[in-house]
PDB file of N, CA and C in Angstrom:
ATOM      1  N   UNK A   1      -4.018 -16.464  -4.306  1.00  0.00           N
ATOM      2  CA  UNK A   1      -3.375 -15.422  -3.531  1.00  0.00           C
ATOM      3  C   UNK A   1      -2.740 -15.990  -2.266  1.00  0.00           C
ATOM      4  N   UNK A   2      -3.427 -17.143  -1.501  1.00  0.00           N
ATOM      5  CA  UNK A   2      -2.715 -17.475   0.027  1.00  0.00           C
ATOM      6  C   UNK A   2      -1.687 -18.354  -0.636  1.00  0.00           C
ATOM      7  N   UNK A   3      -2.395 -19.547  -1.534  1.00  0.00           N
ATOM      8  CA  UNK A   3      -0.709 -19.579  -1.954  1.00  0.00           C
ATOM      9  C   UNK A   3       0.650 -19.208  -2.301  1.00  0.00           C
ATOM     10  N   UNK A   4       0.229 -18.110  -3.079  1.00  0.00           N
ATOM     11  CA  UNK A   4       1.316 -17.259  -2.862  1.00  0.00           C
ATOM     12  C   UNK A   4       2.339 -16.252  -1.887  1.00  0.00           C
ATOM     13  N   UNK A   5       1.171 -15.961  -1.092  1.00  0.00           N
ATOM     14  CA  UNK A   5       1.870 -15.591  -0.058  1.00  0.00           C
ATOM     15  C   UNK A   5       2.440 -16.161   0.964  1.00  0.00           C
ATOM     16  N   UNK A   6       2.544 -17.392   1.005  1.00  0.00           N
ATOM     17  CA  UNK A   6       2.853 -18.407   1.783  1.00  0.00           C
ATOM     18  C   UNK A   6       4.339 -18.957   1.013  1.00  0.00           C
ATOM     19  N   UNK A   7       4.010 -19.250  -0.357  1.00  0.00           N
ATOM     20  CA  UNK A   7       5.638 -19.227  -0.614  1.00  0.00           C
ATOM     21  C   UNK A   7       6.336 -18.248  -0.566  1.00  0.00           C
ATOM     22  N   UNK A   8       5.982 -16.971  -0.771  1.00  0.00           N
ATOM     23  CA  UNK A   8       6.219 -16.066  -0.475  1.00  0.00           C
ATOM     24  C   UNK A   8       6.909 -15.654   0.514  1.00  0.00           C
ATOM     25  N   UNK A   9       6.457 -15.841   2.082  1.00  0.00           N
ATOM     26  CA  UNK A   9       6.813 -16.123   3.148  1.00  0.00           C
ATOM     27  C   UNK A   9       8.145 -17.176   3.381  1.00  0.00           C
ATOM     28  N   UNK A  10       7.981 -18.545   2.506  1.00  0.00           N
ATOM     29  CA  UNK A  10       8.839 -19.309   2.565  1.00  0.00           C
ATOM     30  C   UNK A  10      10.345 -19.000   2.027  1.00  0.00           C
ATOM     31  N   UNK A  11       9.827 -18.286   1.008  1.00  0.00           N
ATOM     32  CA  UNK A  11      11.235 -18.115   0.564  1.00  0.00           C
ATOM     33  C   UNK A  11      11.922 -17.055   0.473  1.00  0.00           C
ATOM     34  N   UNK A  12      10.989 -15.863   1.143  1.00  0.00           N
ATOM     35  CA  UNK A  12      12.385 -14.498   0.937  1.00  0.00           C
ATOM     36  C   UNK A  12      12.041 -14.594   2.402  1.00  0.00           C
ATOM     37  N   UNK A  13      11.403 -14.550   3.517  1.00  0.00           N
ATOM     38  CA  UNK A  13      11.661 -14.499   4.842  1.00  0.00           C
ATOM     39  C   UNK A  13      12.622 -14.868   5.653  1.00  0.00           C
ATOM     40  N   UNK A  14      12.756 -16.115   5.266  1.00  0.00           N
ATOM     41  CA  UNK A  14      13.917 -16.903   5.981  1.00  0.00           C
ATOM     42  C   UNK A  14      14.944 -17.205   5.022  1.00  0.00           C
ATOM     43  N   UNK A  15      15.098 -16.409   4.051  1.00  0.00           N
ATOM     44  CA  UNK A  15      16.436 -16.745   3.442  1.00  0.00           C
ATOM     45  C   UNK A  15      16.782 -15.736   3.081  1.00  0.00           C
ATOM     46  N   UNK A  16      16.351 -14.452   3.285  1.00  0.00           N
ATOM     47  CA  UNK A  16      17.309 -12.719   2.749  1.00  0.00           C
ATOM     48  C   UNK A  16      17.301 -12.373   4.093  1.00  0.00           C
ATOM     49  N   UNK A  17      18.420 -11.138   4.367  1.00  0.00           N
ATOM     50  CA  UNK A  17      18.301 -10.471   5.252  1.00  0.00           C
ATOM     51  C   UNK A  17      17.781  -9.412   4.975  1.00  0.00           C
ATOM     52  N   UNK A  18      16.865  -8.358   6.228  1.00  0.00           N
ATOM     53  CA  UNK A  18      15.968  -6.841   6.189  1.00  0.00           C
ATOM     54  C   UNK A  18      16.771  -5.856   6.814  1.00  0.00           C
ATOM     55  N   UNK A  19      16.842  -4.914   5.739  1.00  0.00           N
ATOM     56  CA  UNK A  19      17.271  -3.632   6.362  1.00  0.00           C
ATOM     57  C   UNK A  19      16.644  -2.611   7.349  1.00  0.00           C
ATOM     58  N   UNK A  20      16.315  -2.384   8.786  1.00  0.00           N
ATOM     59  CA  UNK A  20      15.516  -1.570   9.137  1.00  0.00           C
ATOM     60  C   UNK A  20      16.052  -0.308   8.601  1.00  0.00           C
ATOM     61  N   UNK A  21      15.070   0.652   8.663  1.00  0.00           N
ATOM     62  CA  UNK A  21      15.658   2.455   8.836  1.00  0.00           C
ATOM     63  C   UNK A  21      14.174   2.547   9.586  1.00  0.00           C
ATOM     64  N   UNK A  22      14.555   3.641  10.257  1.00  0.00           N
ATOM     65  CA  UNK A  22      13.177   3.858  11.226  1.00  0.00           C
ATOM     66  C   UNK A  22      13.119   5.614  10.322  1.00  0.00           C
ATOM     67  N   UNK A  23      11.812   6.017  10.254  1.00  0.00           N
ATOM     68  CA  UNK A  23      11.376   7.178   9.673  1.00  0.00           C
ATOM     69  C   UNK A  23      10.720   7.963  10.490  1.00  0.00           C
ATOM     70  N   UNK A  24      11.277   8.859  10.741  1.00  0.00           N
ATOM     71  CA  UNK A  24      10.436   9.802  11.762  1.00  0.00           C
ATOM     72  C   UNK A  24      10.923  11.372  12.071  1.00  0.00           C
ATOM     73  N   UNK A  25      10.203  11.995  12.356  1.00  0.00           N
ATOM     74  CA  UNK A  25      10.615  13.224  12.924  1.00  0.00           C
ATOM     75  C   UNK A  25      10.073  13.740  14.573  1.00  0.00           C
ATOM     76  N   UNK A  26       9.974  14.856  14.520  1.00  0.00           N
ATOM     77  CA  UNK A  26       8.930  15.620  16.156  1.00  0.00           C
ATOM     78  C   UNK A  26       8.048  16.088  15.842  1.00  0.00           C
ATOM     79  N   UNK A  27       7.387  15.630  17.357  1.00  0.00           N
ATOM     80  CA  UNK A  27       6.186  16.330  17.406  1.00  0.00           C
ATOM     81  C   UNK A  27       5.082  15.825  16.621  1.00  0.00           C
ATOM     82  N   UNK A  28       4.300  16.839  16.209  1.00  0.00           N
ATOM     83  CA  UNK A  28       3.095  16.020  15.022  1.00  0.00           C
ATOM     84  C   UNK A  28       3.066  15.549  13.993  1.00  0.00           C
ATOM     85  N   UNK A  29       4.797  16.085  13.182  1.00  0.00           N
ATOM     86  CA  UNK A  29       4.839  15.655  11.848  1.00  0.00           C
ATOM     87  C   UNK A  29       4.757  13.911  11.834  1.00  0.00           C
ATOM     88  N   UNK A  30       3.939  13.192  11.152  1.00  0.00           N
ATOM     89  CA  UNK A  30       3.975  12.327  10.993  1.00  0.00           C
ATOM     90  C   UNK A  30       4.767  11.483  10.184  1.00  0.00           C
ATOM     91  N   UNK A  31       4.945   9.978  10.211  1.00  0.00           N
ATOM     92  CA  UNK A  31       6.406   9.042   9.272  1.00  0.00           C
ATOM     93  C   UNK A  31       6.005   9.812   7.894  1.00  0.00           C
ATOM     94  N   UNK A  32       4.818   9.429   6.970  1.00  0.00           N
ATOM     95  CA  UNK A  32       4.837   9.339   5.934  1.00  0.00           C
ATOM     96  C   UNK A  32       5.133  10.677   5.190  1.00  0.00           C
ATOM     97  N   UNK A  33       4.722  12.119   6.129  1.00  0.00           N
ATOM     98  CA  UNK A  33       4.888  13.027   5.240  1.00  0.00           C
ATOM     99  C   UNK A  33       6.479  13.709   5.830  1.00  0.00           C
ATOM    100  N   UNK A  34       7.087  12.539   6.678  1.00  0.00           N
ATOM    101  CA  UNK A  34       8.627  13.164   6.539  1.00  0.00           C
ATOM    102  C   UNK A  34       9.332  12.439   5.702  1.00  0.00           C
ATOM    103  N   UNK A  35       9.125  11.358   5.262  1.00  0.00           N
ATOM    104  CA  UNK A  35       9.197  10.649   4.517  1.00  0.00           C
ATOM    105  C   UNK A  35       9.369  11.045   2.907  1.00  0.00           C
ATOM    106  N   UNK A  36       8.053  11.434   2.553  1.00  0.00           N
ATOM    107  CA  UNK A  36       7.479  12.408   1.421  1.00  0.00           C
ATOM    108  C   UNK A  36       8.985  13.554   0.828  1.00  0.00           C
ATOM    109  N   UNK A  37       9.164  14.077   1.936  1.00  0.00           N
ATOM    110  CA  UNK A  37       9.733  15.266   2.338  1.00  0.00           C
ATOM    111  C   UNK A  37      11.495  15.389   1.563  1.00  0.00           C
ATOM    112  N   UNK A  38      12.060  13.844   1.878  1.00  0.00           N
ATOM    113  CA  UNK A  38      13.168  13.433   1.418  1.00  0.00           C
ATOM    114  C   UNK A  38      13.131  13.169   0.370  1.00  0.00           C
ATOM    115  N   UNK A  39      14.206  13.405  -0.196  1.00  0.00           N
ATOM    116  CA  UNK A  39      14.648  13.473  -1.819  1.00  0.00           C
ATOM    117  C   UNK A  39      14.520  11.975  -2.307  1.00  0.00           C
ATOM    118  N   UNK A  40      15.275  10.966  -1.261  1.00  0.00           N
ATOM    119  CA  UNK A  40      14.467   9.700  -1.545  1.00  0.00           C
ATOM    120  C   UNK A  40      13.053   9.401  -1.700  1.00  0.00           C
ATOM    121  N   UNK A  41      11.952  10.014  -0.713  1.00  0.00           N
ATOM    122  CA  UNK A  41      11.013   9.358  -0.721  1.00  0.00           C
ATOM    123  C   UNK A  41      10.053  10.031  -2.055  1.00  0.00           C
ATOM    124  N   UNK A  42      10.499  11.284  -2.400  1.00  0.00           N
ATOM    125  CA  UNK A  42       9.677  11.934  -3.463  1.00  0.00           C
ATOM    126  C   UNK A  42       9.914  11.234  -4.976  1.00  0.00           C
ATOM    127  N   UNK A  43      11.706  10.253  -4.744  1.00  0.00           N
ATOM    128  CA  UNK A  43      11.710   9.683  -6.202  1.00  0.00           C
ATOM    129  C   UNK A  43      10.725   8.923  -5.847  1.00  0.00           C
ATOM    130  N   UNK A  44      10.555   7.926  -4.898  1.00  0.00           N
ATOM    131  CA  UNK A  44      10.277   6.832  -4.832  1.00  0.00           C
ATOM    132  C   UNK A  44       8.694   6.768  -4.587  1.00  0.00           C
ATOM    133  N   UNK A  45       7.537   7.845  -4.254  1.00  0.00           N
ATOM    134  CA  UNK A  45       6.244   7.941  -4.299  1.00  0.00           C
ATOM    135  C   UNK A  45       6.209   8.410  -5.540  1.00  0.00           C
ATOM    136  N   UNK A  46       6.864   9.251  -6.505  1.00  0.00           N
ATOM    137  CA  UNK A  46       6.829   9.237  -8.026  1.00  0.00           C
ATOM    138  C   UNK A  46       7.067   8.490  -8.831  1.00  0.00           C
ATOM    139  N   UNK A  47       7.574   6.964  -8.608  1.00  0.00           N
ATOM    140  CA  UNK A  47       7.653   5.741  -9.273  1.00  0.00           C
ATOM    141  C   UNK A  47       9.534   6.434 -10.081  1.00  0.00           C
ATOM    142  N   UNK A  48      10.102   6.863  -9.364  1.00  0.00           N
ATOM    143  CA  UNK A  48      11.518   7.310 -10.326  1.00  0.00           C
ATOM    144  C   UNK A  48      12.627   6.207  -9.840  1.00  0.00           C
ATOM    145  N   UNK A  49      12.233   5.088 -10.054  1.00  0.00           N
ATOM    146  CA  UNK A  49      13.141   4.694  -9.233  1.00  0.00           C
ATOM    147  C   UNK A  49      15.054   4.073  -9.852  1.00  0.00           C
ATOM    148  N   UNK A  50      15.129   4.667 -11.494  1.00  0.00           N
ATOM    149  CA  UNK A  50      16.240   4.906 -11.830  1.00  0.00           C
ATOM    150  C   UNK A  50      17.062   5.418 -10.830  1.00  0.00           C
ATOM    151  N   UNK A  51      16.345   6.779 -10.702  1.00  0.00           N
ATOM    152  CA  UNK A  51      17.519   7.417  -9.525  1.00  0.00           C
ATOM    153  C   UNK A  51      17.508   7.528  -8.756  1.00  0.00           C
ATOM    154  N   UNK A  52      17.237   6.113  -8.081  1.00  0.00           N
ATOM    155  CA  UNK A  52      17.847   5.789  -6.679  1.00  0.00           C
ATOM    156  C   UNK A  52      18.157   4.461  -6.665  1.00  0.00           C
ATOM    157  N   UNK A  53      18.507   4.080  -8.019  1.00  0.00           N
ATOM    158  CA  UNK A  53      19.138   2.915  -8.227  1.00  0.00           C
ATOM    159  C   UNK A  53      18.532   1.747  -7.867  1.00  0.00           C
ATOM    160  N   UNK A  54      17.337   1.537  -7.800  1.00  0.00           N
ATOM    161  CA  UNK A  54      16.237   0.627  -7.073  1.00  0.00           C
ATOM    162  C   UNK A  54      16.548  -0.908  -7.842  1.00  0.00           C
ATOM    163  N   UNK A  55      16.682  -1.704  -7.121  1.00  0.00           N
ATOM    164  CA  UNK A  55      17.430  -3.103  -7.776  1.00  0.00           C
ATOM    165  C   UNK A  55      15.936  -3.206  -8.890  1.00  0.00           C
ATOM    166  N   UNK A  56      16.358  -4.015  -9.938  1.00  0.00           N
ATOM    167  CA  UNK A  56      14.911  -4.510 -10.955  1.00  0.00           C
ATOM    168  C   UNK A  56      14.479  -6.477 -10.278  1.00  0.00           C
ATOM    169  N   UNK A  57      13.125  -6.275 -10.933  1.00  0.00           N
ATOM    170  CA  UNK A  57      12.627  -7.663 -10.296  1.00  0.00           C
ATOM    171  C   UNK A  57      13.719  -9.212 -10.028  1.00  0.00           C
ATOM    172  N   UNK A  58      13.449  -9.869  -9.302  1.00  0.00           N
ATOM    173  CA  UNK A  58      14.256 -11.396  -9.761  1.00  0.00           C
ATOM    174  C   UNK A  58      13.583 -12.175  -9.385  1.00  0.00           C
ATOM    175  N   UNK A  59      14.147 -13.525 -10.090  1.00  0.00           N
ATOM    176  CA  UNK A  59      13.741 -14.466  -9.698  1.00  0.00           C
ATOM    177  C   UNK A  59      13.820 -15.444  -8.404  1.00  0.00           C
ATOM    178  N   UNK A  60      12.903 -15.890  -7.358  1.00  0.00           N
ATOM    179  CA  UNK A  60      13.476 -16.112  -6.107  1.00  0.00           C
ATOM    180  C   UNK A  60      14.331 -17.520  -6.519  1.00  0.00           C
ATOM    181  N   UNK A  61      15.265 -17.965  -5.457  1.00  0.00           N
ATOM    182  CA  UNK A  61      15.732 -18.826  -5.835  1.00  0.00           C
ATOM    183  C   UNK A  61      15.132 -20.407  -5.657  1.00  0.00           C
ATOM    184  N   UNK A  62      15.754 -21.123  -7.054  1.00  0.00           N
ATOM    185  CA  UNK A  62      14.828 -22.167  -7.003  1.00  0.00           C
ATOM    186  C   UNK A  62      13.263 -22.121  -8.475  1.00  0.00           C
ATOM    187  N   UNK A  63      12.765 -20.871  -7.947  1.00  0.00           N
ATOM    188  CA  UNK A  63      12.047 -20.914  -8.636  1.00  0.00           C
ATOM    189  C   UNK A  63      11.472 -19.961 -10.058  1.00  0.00           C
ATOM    190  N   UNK A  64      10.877 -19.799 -10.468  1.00  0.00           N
ATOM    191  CA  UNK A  64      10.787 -19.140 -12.147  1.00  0.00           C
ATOM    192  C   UNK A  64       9.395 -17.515 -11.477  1.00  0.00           C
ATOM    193  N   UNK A  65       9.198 -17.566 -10.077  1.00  0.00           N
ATOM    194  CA  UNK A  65       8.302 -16.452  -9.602  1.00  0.00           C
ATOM    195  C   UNK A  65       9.301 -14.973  -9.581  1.00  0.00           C
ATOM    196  N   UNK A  66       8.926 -14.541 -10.492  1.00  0.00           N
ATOM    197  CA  UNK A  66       9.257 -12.879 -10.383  1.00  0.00           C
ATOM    198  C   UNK A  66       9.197 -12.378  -8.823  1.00  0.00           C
ATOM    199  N   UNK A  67      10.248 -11.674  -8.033  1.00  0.00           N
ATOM    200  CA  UNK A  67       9.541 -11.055  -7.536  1.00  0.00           C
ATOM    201  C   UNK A  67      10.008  -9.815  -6.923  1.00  0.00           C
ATOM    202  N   UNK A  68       9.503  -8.231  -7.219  1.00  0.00           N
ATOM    203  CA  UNK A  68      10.148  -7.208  -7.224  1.00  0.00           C
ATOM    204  C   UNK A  68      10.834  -6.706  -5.986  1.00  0.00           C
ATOM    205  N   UNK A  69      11.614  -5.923  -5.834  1.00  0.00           N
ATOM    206  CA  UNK A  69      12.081  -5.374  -4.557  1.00  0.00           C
ATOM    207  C   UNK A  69      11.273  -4.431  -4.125  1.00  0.00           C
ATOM    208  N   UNK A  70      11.297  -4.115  -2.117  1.00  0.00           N
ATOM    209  CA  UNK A  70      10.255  -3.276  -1.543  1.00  0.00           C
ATOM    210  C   UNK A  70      10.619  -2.622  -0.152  1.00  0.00           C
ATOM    211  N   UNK A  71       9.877  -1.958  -0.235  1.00  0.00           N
ATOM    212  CA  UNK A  71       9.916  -1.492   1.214  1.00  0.00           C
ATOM    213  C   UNK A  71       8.929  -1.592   2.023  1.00  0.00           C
ATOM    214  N   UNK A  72       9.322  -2.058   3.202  1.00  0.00           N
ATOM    215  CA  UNK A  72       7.634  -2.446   4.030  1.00  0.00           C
ATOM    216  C   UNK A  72       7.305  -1.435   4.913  1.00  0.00           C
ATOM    217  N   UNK A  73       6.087  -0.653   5.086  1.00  0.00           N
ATOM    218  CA  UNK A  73       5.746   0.295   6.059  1.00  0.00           C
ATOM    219  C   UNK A  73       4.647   0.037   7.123  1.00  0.00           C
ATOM    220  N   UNK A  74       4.088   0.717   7.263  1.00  0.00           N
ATOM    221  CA  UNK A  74       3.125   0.968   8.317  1.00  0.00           C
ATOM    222  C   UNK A  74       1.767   1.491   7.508  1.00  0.00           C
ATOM    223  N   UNK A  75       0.835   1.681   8.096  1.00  0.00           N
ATOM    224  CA  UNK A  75      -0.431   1.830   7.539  1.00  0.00           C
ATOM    225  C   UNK A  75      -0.733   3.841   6.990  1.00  0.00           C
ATOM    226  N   UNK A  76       0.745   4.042   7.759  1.00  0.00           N
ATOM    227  CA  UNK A  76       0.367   5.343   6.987  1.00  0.00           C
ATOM    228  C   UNK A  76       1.515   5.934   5.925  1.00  0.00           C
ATOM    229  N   UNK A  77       1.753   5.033   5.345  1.00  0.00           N
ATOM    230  CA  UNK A  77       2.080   4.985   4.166  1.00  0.00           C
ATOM    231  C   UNK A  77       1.483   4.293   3.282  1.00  0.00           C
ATOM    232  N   UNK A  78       1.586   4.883   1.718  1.00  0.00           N
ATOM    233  CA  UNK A  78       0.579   4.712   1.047  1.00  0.00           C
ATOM    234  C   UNK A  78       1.115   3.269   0.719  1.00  0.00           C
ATOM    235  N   UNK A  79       0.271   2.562  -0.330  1.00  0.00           N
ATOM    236  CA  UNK A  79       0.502   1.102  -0.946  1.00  0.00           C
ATOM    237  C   UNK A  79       0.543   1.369  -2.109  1.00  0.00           C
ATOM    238  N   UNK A  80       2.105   0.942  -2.426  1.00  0.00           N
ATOM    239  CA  UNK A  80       2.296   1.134  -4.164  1.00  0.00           C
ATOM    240  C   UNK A  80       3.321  -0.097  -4.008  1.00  0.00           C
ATOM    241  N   UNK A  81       3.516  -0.236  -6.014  1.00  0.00           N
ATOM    242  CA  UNK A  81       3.962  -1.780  -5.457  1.00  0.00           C
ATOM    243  C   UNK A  81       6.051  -1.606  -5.295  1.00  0.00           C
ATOM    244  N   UNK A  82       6.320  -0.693  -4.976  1.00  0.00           N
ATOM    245  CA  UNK A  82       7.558  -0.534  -4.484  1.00  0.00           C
ATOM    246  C   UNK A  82       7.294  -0.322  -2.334  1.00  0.00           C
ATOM    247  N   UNK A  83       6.454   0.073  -1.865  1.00  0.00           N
ATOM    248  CA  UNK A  83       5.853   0.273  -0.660  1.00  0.00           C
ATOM    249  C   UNK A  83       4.826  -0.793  -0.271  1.00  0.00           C
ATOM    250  N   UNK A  84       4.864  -1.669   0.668  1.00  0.00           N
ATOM    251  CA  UNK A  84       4.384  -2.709   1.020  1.00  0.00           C
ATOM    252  C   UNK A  84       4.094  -2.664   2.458  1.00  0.00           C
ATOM    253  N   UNK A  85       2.387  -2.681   2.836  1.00  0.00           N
ATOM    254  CA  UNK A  85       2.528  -2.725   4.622  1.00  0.00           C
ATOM    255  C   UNK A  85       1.463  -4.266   4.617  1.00  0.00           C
ATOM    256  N   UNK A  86       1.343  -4.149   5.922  1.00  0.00           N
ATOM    257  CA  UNK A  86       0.800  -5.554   6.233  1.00  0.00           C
ATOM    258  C   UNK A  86      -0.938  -5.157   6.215  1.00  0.00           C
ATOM    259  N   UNK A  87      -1.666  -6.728   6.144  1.00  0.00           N
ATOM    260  CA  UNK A  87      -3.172  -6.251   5.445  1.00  0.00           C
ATOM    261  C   UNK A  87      -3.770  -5.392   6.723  1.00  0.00           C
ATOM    262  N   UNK A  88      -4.752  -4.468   5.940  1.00  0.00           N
ATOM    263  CA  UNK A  88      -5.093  -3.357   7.633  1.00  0.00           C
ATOM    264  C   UNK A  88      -6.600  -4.214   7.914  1.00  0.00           C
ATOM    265  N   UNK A  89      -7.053  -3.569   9.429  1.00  0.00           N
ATOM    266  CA  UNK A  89      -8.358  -3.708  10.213  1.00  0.00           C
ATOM    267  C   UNK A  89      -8.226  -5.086  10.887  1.00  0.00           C
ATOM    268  N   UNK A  90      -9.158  -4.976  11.509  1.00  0.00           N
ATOM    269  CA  UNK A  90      -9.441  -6.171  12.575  1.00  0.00           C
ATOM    270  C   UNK A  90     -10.281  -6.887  12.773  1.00  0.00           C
ATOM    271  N   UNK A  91     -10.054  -8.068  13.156  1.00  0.00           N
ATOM    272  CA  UNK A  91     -10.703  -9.340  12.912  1.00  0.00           C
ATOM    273  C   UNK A  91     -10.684 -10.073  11.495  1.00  0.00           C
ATOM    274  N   UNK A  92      -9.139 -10.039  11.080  1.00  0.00           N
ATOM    275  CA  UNK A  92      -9.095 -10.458  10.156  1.00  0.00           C
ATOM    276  C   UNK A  92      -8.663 -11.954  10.053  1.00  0.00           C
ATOM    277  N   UNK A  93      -8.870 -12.704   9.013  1.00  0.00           N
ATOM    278  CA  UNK A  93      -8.723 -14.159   8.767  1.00  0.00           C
ATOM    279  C   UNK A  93      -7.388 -14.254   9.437  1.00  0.00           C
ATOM    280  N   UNK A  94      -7.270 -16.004  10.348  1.00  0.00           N
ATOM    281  CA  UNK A  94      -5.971 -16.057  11.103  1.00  0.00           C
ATOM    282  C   UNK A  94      -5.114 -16.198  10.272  1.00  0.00           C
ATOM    283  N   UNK A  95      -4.848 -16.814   8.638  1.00  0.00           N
ATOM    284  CA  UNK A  95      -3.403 -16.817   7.973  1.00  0.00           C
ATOM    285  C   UNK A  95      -3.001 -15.290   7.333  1.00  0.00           C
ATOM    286  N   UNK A  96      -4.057 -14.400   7.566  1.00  0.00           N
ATOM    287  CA  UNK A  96      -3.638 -12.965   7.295  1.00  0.00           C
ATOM    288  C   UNK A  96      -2.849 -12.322   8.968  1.00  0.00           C
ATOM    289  N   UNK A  97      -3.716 -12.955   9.815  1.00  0.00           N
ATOM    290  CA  UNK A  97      -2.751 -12.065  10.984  1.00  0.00           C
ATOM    291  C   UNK A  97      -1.720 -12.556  11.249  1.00  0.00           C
ATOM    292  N   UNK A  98      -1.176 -14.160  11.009  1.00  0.00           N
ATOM    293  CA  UNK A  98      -0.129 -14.395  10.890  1.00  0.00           C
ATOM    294  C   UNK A  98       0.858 -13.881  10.029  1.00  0.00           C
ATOM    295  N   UNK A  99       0.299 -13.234   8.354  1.00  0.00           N
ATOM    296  CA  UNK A  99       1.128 -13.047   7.539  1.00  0.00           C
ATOM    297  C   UNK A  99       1.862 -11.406   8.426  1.00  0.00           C
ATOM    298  N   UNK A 100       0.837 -10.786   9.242  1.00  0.00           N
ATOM    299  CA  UNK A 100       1.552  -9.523   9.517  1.00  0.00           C
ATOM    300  C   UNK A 100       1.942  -9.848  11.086  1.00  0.00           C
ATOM    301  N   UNK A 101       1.852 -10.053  11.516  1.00  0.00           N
ATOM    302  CA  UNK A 101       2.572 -11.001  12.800  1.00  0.00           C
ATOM    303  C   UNK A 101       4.446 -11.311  12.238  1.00  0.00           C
ATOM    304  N   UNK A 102       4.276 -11.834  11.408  1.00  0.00           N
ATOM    305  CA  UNK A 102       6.277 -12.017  10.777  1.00  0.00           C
ATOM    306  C   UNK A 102       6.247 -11.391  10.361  1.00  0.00           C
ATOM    307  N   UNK A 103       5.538 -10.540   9.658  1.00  0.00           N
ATOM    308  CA  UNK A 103       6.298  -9.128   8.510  1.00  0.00           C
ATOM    309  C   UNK A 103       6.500  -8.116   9.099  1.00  0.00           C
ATOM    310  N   UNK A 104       6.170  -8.031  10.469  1.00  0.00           N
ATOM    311  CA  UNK A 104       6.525  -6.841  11.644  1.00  0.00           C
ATOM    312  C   UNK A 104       7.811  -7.306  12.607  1.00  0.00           C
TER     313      UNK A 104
END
């Protein structure tokens, strides 16, 4: 697993560019259930991701590792493998707080 995430790191970090979108609304509603709320996010917590045209897996370059397209969130969004946040709690191993240290 750290191996992987380490090439991982190596090779789509510093060689793709990230799209931000920031998700939010007022007041108490929170990211994930405005999120929910959008016609995007309901394909995309229902796994529909035909229709929204969601790119299919590739190969990184260089090498023969699959690896799917994502979106990275925050801890209050759920973890599915199209939704990706960094590992949660504290006092965690230092090559894990590094891994969410760059992925933020």
């Amino acid at each position: 697993m750290d191996l992987f995430i380490s090439r991982y790191l190596k090779e789509f970090c510093f060689i793709y560019r990230f799209v931000i979108v920031d998700v939010g609304g007022y007041g108490c509603e929170n990211d994930a259930g405005v999120f929910a709320a959008t016609s995007f996010g309901e394909a995309l917590l229902q796994g529909n991701l035909d229709a929204l045209d969601f790119p299919s897996p590739r190969s990184l370059p260089g090498t023969n590792d699959v690896i799917p397209y994502f979106l990275g969130a925050d801890d209050a969004f759920p973890l599915k493998p199209e939704i990706m946040k960094p590992f949660a709690g504290r006092g965690l191993h230092e090559f894990y707080e590094i891994f969410n240290y760059r992925c933020v």
